[in-house]
Protein backbone atom coordinates (compact mmCIF):
# COMPACT_ATOMS: atom_id res chain seq x y z
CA UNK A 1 63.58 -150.85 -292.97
CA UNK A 2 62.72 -147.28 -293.98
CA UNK A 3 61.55 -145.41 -290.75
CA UNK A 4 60.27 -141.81 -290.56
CA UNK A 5 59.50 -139.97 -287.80
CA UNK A 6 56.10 -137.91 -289.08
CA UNK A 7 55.76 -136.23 -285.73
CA UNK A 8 58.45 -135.49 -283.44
CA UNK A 9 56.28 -133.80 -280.59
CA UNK A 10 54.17 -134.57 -277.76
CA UNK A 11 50.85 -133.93 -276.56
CA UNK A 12 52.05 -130.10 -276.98
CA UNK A 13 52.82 -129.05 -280.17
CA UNK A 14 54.99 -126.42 -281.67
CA UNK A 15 54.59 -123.88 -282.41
CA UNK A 16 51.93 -123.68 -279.33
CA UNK A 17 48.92 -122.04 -280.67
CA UNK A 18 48.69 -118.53 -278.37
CA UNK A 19 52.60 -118.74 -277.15
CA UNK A 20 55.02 -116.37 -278.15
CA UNK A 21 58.05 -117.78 -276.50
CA UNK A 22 61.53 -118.55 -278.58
CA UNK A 23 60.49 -121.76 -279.87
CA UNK A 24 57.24 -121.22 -280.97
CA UNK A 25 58.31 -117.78 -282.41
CA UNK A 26 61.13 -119.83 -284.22
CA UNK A 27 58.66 -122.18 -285.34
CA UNK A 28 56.05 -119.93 -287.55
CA UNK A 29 59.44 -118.12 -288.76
CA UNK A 30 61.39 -120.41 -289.97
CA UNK A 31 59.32 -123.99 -290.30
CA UNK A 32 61.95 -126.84 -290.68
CA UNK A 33 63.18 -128.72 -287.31
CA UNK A 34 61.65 -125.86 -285.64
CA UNK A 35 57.80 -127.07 -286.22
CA UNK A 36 56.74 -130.46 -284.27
CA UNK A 37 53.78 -132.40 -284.96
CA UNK A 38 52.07 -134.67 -283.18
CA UNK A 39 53.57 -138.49 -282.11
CA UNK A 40 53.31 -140.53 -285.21
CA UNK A 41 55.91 -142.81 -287.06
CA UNK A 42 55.92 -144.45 -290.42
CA UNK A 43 57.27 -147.21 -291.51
CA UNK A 44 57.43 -147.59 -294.92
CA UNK A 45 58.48 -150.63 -296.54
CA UNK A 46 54.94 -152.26 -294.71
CA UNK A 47 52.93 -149.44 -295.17
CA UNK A 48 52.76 -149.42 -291.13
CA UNK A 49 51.58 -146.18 -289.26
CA UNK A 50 52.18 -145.73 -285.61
CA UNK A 51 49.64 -143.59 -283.88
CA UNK A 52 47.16 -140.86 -285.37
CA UNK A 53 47.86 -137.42 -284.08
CA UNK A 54 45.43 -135.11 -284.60
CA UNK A 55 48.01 -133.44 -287.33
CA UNK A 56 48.25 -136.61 -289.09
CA UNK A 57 46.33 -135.27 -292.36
CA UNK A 58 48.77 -132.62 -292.88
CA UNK A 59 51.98 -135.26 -292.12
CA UNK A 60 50.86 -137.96 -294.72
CA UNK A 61 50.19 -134.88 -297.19
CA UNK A 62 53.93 -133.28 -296.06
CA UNK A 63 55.86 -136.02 -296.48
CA UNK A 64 53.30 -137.48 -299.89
CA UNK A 65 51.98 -140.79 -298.24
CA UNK A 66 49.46 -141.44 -300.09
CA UNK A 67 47.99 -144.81 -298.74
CA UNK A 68 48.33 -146.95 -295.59
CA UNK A 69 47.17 -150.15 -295.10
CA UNK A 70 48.60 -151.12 -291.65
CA UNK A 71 48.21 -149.52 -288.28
CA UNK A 72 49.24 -149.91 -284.56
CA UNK A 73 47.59 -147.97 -281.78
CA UNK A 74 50.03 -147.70 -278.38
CA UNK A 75 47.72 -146.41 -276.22
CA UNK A 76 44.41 -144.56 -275.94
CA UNK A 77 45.32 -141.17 -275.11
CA UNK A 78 44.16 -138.53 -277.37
CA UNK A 79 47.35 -137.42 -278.75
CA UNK A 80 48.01 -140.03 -280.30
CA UNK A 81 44.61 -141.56 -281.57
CA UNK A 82 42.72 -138.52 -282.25
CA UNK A 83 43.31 -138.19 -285.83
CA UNK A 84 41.78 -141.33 -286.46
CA UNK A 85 39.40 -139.71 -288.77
CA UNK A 86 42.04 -140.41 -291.61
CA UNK A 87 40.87 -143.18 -292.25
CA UNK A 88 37.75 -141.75 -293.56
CA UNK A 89 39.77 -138.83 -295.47
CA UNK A 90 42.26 -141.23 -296.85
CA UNK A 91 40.19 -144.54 -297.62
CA UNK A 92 36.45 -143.14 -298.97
CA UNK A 93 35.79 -143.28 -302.31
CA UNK A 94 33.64 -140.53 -303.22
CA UNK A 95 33.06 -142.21 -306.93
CA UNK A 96 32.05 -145.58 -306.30
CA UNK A 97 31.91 -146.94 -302.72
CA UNK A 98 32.91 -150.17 -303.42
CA UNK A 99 36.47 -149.18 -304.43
CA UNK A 100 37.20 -147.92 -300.65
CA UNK A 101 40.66 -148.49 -299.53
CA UNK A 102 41.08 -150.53 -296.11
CA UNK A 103 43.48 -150.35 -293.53
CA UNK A 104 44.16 -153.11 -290.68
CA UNK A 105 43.81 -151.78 -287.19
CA UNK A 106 45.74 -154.01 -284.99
CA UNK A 107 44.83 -153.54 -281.29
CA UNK A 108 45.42 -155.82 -278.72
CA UNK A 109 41.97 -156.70 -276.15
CA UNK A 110 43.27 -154.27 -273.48
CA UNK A 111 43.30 -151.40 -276.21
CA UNK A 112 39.94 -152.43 -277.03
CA UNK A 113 38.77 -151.81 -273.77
CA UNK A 114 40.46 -148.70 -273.45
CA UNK A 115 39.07 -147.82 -276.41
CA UNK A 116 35.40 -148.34 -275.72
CA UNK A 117 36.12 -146.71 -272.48
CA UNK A 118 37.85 -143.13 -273.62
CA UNK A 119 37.01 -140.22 -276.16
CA UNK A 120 34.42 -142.36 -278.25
CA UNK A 121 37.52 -144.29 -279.98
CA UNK A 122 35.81 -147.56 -280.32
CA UNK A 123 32.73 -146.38 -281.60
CA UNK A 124 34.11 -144.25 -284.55
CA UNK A 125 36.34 -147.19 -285.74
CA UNK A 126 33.77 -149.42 -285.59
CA UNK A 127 31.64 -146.86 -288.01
CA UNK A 128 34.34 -146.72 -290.28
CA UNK A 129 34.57 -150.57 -290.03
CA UNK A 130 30.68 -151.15 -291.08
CA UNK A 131 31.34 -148.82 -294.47
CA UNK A 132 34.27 -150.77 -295.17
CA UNK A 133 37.40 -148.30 -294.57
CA UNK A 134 39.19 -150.12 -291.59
CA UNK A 135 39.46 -153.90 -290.67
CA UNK A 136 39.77 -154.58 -286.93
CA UNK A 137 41.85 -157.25 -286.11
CA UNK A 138 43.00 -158.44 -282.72
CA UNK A 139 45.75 -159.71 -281.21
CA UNK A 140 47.28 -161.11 -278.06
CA UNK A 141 48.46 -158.75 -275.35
CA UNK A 142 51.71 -159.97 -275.48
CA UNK A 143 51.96 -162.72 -277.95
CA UNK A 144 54.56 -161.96 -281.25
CA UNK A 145 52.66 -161.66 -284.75
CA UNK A 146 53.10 -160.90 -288.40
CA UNK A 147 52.38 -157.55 -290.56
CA UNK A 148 53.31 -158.85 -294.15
CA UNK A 149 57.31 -160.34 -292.93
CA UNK A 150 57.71 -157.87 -289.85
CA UNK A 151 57.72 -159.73 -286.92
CA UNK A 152 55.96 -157.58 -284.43
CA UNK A 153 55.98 -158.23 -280.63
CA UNK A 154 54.33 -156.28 -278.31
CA UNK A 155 55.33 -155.25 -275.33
CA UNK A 156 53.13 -154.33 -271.81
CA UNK A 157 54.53 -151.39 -269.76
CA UNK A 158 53.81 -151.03 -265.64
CA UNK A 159 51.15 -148.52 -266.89
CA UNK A 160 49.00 -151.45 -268.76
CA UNK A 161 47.44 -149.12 -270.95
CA UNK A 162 50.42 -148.48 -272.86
CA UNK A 163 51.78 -151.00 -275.61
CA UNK A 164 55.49 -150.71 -276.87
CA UNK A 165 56.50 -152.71 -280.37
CA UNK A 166 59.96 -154.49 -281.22
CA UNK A 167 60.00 -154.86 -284.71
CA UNK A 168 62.10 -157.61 -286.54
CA UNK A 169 62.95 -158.03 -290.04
CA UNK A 170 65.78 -160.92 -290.51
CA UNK A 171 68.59 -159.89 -288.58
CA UNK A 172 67.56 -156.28 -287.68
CA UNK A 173 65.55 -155.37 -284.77
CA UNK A 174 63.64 -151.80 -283.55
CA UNK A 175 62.04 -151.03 -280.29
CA UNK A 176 59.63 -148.35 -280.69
CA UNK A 177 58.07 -146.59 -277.40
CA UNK A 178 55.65 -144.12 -278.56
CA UNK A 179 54.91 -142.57 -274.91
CA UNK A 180 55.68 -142.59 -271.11
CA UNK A 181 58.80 -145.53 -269.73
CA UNK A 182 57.54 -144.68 -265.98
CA UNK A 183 58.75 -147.47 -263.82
CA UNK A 184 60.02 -149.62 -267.06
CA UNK A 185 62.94 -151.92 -266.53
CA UNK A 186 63.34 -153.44 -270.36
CA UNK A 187 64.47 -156.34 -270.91
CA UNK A 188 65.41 -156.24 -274.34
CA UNK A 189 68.54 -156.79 -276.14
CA UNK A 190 70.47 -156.67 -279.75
CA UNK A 191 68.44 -153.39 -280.70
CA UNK A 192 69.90 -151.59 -283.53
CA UNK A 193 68.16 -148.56 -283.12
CA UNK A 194 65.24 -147.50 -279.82
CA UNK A 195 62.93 -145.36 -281.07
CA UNK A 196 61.88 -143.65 -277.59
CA UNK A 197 60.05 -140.88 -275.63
CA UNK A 198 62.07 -138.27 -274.48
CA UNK A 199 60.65 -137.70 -271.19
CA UNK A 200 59.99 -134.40 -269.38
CA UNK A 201 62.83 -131.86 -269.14
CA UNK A 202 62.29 -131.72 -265.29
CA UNK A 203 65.56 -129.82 -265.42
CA UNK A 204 67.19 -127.84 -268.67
CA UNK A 205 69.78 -130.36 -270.28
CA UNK A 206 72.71 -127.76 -270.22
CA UNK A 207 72.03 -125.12 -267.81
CA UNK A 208 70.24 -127.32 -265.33
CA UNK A 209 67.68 -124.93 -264.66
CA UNK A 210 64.76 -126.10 -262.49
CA UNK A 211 62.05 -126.22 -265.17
CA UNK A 212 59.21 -128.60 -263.06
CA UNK A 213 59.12 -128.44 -259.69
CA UNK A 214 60.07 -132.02 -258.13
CA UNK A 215 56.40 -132.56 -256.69
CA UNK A 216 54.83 -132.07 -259.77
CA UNK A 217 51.85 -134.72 -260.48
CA UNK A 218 52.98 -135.30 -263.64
CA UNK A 219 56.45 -136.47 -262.28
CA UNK A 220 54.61 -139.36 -260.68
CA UNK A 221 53.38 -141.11 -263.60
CA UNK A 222 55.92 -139.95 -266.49
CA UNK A 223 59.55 -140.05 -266.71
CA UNK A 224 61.95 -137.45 -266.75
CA UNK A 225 64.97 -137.20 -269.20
CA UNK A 226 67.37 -138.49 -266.79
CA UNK A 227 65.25 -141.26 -266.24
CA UNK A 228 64.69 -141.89 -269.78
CA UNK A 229 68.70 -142.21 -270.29
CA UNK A 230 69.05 -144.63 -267.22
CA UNK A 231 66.61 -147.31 -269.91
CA UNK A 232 68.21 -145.96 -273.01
CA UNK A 233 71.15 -147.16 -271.53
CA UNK A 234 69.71 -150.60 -270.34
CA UNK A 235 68.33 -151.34 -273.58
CA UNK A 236 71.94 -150.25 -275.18
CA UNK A 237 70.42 -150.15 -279.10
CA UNK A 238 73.49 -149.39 -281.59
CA UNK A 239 71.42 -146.33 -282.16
CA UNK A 240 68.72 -144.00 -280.14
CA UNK A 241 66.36 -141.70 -280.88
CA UNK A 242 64.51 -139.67 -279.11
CA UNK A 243 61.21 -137.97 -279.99
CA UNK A 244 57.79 -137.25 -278.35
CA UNK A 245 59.65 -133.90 -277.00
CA UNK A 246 56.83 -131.29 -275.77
CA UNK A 247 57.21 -127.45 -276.36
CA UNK A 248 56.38 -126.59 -272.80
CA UNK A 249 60.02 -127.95 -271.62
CA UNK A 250 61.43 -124.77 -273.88
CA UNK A 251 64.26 -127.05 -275.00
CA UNK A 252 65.53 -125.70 -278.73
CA UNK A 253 66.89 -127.68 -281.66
CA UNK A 254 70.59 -126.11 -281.32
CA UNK A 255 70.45 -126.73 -277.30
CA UNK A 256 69.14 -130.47 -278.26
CA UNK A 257 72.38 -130.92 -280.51
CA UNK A 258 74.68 -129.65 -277.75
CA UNK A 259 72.43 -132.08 -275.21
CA UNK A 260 73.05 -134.97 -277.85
CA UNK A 261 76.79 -134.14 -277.73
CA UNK A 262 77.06 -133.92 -273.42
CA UNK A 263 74.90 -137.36 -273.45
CA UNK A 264 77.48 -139.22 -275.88
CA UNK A 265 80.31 -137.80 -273.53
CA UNK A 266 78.48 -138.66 -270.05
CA UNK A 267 77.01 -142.18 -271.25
CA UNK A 268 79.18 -143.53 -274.53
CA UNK A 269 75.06 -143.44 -275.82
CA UNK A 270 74.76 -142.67 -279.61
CA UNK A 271 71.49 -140.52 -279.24
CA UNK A 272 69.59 -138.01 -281.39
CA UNK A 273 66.93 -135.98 -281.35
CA UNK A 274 64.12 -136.76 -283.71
CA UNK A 275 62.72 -133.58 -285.56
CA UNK A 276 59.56 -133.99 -288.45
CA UNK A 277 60.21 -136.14 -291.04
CA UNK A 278 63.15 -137.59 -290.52
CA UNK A 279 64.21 -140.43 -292.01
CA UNK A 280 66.13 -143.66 -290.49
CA UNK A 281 67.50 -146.58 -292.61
CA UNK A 282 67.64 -149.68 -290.54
């Protein structure tokens, strides 16, 4: 399997539009591993997307994806539907409509709800259904199916709304987890590489720095970095990546190599950081 991470960030990209701190400043300077997009990944050899950022126009252009005719939804949450318009942009013909390109939307009965429920999602897809750019299909909460020969079971976390997808292809097998692991205890095994959120920096990874305040809200429904290693290391994958990394925890690519390094020597984990358009051979 040919992976690549189109979007490395979170719900906050970088550079931050209006913020002049290191990062960001980093980010308009130089481009590269400095720049994060919004959550998306790609899988290429079934033409399988993984979430629609909002900056998912400029990621299929960036890294010259010119067609997709799979897609999986984890959860509702703007960040990483939003950019759902794409599939107007990328499957209208303009010359003669019935030449339109389709893409299959898998989404499971609880996303449809979701969907109908939050930012208008189920409405617009079903518009782009009628003209004949998308093909709803459903599928079983958490019963395995097929996309071409992947084998694709998804997974239910404690926050229901949220859908996580092992992916196998003969002997190989890839857990992807495209948001929040609150409260998760996996029970997954033989994963040769975790694809996972990196949680919230509650405290800097080398200095230690207090960087949220323990009673935070948000520290009751998402996990923090040292929770996200206590899974990593329960699901064990040959491999780990981590992504979904937001630029209000202030965390830069040369202190998330030196992080990578102190987790190997802490934990025996073989961890890295995603960054835009990287690429992972499975």
């Amino acid at each position: 399997m040919k992976i690549e991470i189109l979007g490395s960030g979170g719900s906050i990209v970088t550079p931050r539009p209006g913020c002049n701190c290191y990062n960001c400043k980093s980010a308009r300077i130089n481009g590269g591993v400095y720049v994060r997009t919004g959550p998306s990944v790609f899988i290429h050899d079934y033409s399988l997307i993984i979430d629609t950022p909002e900056d998912v126009a400029n990621q299929l252009n960036r890294s010259n994806i010119s067609n997709i005719e799979n897609c999986l939804y984890s959860h509702w949450h703007g960040d990483h539907v939003l950019g759902r318009r794409i599939w107007y942009s990328l499957n209208y013909d303009f010359g003669i409509s019935e030449n339109h390109k389709k893409t299959f939307v898998f989404l499971s009965k609880t996303h449809m709800n979701d969907f109908e429920e939050n930012l208008g999602h189920m409405n617009h897809l079903r518009s782009m259904e009628k003209i004949g750019l998308v093909k709803i299909v459903q599928y079983e909460e958490t019963k395995p199916f097929y996309i071409k020969d992947l084998l694709v079971t998804p997974i239910q976390m404690p926050d229901a709304s949220i859908f996580v997808f092992c992916l196998e292809e003969e002997s190989k097998k890839v857990l992807i987890v495209m948001d929040d692991m609150y409260g998760w205890n996996p029970n997954i095994f033989g994963v040769d590489l975790a694809i996972l959120p990196v949680g919230i920096f509650a405290h800097h990874p080398i200095s230690k720095k207090i960087l949220m305040q323990a009673n935070h809200p948000i520290l009751l429904e998402e996990a923090t970095f040292d929770q996200t290693l206590e899974i990593a290391k329960k699901i064990n994958a040959k491999s780990t990546i981590f992504m979904h990394i937001e630029e209000h925890d202030h965390v830069s690519p040369k202190e998330l190599k030196t992080t990578e390094r102190l987790v190997f020597k802490k934990t025996g984990l073989i961890v890295r950081f995603a960054y835009d358009q990287m690429i992972l051979n499975v």
